[in-house]
PDB file of N, CA and C in Angstrom:
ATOM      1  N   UNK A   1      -2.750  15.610  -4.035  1.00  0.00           N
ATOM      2  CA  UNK A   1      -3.964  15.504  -4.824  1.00  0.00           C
ATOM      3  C   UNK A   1      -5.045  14.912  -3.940  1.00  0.00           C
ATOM      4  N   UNK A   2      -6.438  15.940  -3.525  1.00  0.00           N
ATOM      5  CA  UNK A   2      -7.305  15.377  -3.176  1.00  0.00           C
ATOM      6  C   UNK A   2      -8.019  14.929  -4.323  1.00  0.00           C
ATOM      7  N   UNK A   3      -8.828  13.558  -4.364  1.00  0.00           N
ATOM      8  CA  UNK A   3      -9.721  12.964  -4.916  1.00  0.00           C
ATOM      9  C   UNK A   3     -11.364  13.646  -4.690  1.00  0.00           C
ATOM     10  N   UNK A   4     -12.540  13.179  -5.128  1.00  0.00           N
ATOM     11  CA  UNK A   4     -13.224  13.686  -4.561  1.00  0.00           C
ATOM     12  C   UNK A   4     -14.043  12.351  -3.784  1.00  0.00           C
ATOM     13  N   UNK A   5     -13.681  11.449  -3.671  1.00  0.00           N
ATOM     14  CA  UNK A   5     -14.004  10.396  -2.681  1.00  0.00           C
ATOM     15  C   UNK A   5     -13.232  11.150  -1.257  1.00  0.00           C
ATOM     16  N   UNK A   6     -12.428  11.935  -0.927  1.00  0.00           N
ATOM     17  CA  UNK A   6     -11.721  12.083   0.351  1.00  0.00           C
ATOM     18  C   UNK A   6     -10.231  11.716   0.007  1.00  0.00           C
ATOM     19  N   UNK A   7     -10.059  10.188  -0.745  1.00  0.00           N
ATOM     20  CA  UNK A   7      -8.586   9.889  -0.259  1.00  0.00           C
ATOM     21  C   UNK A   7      -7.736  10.651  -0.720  1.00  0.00           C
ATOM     22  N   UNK A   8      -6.346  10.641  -1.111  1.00  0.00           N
ATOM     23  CA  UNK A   8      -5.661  11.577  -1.076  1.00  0.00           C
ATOM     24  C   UNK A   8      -4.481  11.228  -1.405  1.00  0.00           C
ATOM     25  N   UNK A   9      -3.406  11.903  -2.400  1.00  0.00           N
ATOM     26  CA  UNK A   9      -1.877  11.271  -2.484  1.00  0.00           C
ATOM     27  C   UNK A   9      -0.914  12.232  -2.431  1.00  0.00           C
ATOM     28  N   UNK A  10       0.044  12.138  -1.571  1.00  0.00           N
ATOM     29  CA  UNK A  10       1.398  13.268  -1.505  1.00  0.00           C
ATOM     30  C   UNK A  10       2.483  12.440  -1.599  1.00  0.00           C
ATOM     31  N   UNK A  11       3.404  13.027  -2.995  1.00  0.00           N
ATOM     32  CA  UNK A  11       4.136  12.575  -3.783  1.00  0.00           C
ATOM     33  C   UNK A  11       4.484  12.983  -4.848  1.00  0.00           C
ATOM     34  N   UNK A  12       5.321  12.407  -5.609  1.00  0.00           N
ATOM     35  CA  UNK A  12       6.282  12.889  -6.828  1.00  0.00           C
ATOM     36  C   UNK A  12       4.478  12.367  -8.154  1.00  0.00           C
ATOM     37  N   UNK A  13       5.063  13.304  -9.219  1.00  0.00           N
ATOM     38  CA  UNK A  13       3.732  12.934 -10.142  1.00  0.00           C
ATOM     39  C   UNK A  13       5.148  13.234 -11.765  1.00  0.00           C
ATOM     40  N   UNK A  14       4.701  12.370 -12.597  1.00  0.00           N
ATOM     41  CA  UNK A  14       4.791  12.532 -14.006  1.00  0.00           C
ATOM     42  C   UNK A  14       4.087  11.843 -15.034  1.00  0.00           C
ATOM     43  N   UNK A  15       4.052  12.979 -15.916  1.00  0.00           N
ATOM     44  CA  UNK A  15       3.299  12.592 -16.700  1.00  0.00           C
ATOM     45  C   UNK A  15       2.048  13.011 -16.485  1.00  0.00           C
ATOM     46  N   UNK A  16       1.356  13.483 -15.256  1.00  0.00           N
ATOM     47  CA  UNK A  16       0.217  13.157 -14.818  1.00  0.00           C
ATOM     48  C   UNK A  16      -0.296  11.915 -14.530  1.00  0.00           C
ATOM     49  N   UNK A  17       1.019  11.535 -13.585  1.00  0.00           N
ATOM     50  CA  UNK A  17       0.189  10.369 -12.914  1.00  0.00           C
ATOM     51  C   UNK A  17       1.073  10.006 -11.475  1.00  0.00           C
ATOM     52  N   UNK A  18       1.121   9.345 -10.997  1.00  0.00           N
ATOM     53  CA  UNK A  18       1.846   9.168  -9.928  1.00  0.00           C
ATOM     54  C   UNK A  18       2.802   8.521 -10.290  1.00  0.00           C
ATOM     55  N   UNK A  19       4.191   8.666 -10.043  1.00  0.00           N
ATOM     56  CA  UNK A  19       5.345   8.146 -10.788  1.00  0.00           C
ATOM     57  C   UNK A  19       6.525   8.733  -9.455  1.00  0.00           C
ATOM     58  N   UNK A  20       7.350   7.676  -8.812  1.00  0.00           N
ATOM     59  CA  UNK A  20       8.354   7.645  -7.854  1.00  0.00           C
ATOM     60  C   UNK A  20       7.641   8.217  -6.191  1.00  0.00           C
ATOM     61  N   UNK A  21       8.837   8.609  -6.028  1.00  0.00           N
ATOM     62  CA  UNK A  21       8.046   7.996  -4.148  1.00  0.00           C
ATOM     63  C   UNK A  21       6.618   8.408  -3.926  1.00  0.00           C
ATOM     64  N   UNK A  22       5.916   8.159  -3.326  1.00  0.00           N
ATOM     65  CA  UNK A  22       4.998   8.858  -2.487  1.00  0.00           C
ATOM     66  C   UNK A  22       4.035   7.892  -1.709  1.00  0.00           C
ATOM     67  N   UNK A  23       3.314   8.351  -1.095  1.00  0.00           N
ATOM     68  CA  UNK A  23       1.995   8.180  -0.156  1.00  0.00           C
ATOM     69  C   UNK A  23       0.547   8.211  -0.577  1.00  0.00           C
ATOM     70  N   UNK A  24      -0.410   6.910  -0.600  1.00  0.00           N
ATOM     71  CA  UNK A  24      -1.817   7.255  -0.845  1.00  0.00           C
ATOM     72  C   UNK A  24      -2.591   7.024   0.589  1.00  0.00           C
ATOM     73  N   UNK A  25      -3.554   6.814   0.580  1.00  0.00           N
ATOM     74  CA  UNK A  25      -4.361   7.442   1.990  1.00  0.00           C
ATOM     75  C   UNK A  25      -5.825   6.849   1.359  1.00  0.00           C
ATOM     76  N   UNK A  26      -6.520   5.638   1.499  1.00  0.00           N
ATOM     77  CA  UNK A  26      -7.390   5.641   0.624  1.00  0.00           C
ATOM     78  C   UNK A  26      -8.204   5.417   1.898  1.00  0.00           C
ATOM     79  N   UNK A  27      -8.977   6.962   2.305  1.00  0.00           N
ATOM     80  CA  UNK A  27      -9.552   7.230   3.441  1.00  0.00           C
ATOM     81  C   UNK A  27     -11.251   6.314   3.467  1.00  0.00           C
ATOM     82  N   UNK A  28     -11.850   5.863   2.569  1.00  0.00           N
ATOM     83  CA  UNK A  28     -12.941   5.534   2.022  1.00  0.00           C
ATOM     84  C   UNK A  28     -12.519   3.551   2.723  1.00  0.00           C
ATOM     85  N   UNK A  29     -12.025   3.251   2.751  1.00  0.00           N
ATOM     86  CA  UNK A  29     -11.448   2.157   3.065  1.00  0.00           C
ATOM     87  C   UNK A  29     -10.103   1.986   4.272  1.00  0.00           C
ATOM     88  N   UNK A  30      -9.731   2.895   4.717  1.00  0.00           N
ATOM     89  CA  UNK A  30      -9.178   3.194   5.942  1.00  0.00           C
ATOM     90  C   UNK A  30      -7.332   2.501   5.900  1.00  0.00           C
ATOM     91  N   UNK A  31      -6.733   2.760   4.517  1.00  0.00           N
ATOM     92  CA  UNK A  31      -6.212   1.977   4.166  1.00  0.00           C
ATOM     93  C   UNK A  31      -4.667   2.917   3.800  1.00  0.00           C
ATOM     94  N   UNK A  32      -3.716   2.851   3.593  1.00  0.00           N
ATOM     95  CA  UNK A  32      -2.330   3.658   3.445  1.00  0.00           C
ATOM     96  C   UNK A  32      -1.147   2.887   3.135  1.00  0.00           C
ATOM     97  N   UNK A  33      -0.568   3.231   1.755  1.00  0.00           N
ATOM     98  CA  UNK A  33       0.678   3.290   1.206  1.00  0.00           C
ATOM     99  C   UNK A  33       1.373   3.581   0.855  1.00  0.00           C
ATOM    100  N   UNK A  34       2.552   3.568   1.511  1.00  0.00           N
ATOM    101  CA  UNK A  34       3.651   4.467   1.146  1.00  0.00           C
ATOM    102  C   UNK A  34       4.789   3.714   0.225  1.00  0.00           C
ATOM    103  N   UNK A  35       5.095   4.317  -0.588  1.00  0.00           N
ATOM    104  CA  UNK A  35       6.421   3.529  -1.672  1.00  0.00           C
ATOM    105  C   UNK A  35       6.297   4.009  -3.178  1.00  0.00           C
ATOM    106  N   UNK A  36       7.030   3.540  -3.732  1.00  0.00           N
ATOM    107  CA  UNK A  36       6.971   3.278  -4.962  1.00  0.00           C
ATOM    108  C   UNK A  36       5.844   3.456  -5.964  1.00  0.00           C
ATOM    109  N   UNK A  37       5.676   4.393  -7.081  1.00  0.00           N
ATOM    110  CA  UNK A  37       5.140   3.988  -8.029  1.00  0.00           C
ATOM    111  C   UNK A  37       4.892   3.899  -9.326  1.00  0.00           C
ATOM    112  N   UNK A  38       4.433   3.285 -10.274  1.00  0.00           N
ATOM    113  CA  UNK A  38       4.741   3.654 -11.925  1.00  0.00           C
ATOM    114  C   UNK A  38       3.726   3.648 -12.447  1.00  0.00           C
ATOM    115  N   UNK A  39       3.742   4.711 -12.896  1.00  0.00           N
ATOM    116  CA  UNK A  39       2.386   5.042 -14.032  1.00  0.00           C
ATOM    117  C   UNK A  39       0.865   4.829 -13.271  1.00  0.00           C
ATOM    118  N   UNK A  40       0.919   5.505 -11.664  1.00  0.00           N
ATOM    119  CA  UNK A  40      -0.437   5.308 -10.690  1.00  0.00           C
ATOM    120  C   UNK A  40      -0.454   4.023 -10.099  1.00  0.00           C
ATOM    121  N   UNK A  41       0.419   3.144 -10.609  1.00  0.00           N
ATOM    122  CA  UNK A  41       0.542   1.608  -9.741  1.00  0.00           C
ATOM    123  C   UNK A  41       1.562   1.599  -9.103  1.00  0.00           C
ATOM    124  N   UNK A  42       1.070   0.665  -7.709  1.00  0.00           N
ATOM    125  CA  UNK A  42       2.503   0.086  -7.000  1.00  0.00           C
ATOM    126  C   UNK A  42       3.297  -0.674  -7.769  1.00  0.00           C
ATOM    127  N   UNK A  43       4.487  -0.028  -7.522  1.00  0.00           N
ATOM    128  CA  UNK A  43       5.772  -0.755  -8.149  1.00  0.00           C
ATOM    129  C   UNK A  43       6.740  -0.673  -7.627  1.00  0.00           C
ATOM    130  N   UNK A  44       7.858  -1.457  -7.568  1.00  0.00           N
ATOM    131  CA  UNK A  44       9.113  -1.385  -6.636  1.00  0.00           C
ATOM    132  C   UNK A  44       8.543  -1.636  -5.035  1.00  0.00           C
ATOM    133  N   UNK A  45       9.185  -1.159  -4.098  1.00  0.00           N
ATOM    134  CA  UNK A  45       9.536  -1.709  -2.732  1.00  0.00           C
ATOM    135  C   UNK A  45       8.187  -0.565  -2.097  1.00  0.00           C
ATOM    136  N   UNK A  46       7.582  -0.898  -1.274  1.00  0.00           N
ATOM    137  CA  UNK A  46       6.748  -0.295  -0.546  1.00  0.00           C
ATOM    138  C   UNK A  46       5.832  -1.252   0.597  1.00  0.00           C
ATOM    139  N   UNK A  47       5.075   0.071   1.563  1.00  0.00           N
ATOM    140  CA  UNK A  47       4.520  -0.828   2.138  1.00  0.00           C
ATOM    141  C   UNK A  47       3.135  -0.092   2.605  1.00  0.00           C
ATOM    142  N   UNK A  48       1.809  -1.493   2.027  1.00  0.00           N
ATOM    143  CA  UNK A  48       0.432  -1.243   2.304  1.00  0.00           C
ATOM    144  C   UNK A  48       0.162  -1.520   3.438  1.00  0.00           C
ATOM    145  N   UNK A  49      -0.752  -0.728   4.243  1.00  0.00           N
ATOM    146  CA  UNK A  49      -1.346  -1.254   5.511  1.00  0.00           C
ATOM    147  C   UNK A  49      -2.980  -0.932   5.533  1.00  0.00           C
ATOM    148  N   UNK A  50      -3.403  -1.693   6.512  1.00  0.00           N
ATOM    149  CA  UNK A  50      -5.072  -1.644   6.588  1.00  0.00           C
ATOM    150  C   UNK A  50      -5.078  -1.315   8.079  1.00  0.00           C
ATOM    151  N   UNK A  51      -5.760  -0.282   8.339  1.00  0.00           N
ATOM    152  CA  UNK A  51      -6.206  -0.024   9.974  1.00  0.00           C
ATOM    153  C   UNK A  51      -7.360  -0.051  10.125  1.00  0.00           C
ATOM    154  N   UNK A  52      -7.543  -0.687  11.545  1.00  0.00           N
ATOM    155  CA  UNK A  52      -8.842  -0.475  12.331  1.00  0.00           C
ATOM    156  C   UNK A  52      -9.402   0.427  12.532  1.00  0.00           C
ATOM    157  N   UNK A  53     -11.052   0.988  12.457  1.00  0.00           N
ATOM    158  CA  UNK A  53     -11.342   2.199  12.240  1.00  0.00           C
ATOM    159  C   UNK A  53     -11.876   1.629  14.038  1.00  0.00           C
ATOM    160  N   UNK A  54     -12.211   0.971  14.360  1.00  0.00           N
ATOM    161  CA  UNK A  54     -12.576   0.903  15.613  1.00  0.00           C
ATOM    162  C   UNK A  54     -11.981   1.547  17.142  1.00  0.00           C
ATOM    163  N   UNK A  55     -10.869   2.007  16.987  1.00  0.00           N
ATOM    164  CA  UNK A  55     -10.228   2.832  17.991  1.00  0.00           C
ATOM    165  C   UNK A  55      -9.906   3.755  17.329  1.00  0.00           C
ATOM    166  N   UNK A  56      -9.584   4.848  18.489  1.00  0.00           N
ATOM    167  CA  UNK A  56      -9.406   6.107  18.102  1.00  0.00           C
ATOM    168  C   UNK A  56      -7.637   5.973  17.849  1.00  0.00           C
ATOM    169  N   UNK A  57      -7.014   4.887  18.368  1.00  0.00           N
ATOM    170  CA  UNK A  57      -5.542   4.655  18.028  1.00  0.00           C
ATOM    171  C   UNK A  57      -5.073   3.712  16.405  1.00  0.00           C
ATOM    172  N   UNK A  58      -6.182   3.852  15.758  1.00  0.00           N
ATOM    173  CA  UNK A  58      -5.998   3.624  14.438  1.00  0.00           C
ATOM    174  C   UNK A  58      -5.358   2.641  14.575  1.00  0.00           C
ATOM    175  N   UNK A  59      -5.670   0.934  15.265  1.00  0.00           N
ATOM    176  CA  UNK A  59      -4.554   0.090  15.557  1.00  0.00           C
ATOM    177  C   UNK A  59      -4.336  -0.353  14.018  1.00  0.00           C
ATOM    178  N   UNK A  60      -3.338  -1.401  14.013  1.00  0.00           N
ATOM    179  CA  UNK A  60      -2.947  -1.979  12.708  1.00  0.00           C
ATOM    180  C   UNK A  60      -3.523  -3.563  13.219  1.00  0.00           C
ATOM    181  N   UNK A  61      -4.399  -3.453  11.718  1.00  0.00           N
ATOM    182  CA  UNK A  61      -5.055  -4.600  11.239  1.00  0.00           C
ATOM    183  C   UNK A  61      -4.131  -5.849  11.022  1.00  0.00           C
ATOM    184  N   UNK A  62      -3.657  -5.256   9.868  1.00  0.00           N
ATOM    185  CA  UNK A  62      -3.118  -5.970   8.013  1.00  0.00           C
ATOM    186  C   UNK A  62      -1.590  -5.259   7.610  1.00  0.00           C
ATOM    187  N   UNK A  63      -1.214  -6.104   7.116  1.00  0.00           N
ATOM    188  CA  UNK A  63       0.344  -4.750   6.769  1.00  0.00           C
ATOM    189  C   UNK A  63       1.219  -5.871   5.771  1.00  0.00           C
ATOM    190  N   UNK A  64       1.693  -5.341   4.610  1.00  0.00           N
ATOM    191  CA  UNK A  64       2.101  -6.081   3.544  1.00  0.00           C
ATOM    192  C   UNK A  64       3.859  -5.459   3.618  1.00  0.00           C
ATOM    193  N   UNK A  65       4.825  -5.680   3.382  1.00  0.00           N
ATOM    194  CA  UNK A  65       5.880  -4.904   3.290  1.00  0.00           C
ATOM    195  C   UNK A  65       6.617  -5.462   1.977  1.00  0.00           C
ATOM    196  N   UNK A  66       6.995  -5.110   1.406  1.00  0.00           N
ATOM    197  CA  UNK A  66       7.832  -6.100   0.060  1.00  0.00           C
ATOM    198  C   UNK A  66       7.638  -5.451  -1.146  1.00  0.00           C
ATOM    199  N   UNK A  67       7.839  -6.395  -2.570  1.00  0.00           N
ATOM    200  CA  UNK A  67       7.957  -5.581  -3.445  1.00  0.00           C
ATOM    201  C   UNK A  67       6.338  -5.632  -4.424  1.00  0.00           C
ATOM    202  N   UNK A  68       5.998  -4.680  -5.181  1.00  0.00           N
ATOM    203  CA  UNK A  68       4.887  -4.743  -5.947  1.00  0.00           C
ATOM    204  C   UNK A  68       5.233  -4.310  -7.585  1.00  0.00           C
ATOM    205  N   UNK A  69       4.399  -5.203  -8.447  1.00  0.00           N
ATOM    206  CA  UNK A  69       4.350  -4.686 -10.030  1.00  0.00           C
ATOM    207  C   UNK A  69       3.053  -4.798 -10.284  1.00  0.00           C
ATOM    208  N   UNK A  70       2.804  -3.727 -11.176  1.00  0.00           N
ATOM    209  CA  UNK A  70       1.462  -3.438 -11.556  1.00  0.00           C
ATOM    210  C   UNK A  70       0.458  -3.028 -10.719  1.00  0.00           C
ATOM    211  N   UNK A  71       0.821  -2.976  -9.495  1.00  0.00           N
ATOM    212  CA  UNK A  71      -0.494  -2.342  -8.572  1.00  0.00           C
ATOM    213  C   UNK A  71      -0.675  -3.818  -7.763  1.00  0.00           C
ATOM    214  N   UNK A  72       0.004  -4.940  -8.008  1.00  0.00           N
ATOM    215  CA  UNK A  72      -0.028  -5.955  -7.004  1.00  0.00           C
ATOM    216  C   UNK A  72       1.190  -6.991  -6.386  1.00  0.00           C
ATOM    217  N   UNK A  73       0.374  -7.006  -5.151  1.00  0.00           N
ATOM    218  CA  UNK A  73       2.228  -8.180  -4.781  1.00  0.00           C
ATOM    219  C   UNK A  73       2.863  -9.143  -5.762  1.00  0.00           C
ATOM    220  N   UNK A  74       4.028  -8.212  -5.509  1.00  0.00           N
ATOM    221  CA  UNK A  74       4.805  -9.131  -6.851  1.00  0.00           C
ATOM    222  C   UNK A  74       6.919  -9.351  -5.877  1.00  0.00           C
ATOM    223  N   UNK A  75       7.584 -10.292  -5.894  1.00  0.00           N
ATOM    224  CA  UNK A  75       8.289 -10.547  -5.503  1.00  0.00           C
ATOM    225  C   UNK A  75       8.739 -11.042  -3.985  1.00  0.00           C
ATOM    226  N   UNK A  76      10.034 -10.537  -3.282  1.00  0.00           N
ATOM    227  CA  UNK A  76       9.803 -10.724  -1.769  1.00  0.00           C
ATOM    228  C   UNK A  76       9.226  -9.735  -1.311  1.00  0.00           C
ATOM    229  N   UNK A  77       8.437 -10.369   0.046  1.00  0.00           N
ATOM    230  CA  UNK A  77       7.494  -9.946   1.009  1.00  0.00           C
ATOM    231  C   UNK A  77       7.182 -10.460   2.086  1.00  0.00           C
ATOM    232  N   UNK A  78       6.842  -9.569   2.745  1.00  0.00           N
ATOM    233  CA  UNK A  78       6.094 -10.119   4.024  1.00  0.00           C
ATOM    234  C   UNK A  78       4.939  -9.385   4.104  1.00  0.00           C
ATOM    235  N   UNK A  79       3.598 -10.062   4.347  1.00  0.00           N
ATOM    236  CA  UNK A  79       2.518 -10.533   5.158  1.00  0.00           C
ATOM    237  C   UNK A  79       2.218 -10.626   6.748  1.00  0.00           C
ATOM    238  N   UNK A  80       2.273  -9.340   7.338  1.00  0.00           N
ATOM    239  CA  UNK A  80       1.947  -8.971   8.999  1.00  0.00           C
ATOM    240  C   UNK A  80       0.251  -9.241   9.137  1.00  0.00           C
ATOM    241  N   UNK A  81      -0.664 -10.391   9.400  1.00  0.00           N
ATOM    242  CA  UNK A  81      -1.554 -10.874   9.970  1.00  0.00           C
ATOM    243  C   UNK A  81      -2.180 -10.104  11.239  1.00  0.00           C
ATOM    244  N   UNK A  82      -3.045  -9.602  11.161  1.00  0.00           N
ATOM    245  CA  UNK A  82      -3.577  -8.855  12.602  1.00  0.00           C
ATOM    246  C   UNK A  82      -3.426 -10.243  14.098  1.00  0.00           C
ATOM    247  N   UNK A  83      -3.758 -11.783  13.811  1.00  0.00           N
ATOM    248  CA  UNK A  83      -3.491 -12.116  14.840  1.00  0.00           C
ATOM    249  C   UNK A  83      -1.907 -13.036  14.735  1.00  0.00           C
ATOM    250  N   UNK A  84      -1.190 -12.123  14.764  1.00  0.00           N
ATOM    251  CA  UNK A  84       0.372 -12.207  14.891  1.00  0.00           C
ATOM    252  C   UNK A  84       0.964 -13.364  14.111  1.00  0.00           C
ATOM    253  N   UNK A  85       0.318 -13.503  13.035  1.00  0.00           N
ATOM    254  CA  UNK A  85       1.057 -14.591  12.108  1.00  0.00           C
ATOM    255  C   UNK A  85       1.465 -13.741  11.625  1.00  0.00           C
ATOM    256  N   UNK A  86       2.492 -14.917  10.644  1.00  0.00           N
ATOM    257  CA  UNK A  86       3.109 -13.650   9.522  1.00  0.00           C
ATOM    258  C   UNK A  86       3.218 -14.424   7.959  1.00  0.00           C
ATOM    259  N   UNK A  87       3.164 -14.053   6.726  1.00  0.00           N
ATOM    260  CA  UNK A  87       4.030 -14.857   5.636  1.00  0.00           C
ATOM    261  C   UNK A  87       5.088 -14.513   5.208  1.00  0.00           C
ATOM    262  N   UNK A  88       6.259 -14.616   5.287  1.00  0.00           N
ATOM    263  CA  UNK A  88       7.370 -13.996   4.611  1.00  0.00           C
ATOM    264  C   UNK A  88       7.921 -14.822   3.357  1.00  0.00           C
ATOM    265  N   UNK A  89       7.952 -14.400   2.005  1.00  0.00           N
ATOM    266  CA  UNK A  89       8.304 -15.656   0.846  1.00  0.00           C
ATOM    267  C   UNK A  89       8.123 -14.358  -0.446  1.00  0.00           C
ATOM    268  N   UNK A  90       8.213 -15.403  -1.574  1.00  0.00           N
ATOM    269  CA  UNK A  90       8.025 -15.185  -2.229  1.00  0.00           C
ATOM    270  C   UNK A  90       6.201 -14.855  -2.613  1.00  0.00           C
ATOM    271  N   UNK A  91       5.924 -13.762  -3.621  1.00  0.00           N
ATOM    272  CA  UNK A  91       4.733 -13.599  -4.803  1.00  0.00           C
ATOM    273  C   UNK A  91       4.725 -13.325  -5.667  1.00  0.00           C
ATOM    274  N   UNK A  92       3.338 -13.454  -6.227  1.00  0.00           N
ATOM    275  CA  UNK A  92       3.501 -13.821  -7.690  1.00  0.00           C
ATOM    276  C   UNK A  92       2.153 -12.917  -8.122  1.00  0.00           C
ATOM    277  N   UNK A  93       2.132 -12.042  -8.817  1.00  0.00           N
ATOM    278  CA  UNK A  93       0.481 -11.169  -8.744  1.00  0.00           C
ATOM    279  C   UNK A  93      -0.030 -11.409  -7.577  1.00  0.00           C
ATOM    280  N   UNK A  94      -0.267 -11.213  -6.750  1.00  0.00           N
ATOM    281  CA  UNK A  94      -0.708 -11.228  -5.347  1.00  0.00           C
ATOM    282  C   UNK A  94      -0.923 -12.289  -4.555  1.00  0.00           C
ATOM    283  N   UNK A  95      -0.437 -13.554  -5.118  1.00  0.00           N
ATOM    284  CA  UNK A  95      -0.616 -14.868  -4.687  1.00  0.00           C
ATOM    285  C   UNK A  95       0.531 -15.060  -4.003  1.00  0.00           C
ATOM    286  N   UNK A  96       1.035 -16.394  -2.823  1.00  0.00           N
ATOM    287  CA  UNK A  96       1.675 -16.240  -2.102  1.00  0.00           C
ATOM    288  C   UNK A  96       2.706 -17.540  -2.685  1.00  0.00           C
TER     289      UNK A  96
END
């Protein structure tokens, strides 16, 4: 499904909506997730990332890996920091 902003999702759909594996691409914000989802939200195990539009090697910014409910970090996770920190723990709606 192209949007008409550009971004874009390839993946399983029910219902008319995004429902089990797939991929979004939210090209408008330079941004990509692959995993899990229910009813158009992240849910279950997946992982968001944010890239740099500044090279042509699309470096990695930002990168979340863990679990999500409702469209936000929810359970274990990790938190990949562009300058090489990391958080790995528990969340709670997107709080750490």
């Amino acid at each position: 499904m192209t949007y008409q902003t550009g971004n874009f999702y390839e993946g399983n759909w029910e219902n008319n909506k995004r429902n089990g594996h797939g991929i979004m691409y939210w090209v408008t914000s330079n941004e990509k997730y692959t995993g899990n989802w229910v009813d158009n939200l992240q849910s279950g195990f997946g992982t968001h990332i944010w890239l740099d539009q500044s090279t042509s090697n699309k470096l990695l910014r930002n990168r979340y890996v863990g679990y999500w409910s409702n469209g936000l970090r929810h359970g274990k996770g990790t938190f990949y920091y562009s300058n090489g920190s990391k958080y790995e723990g528990d969340w709670l709606e997107n709080f750490k």
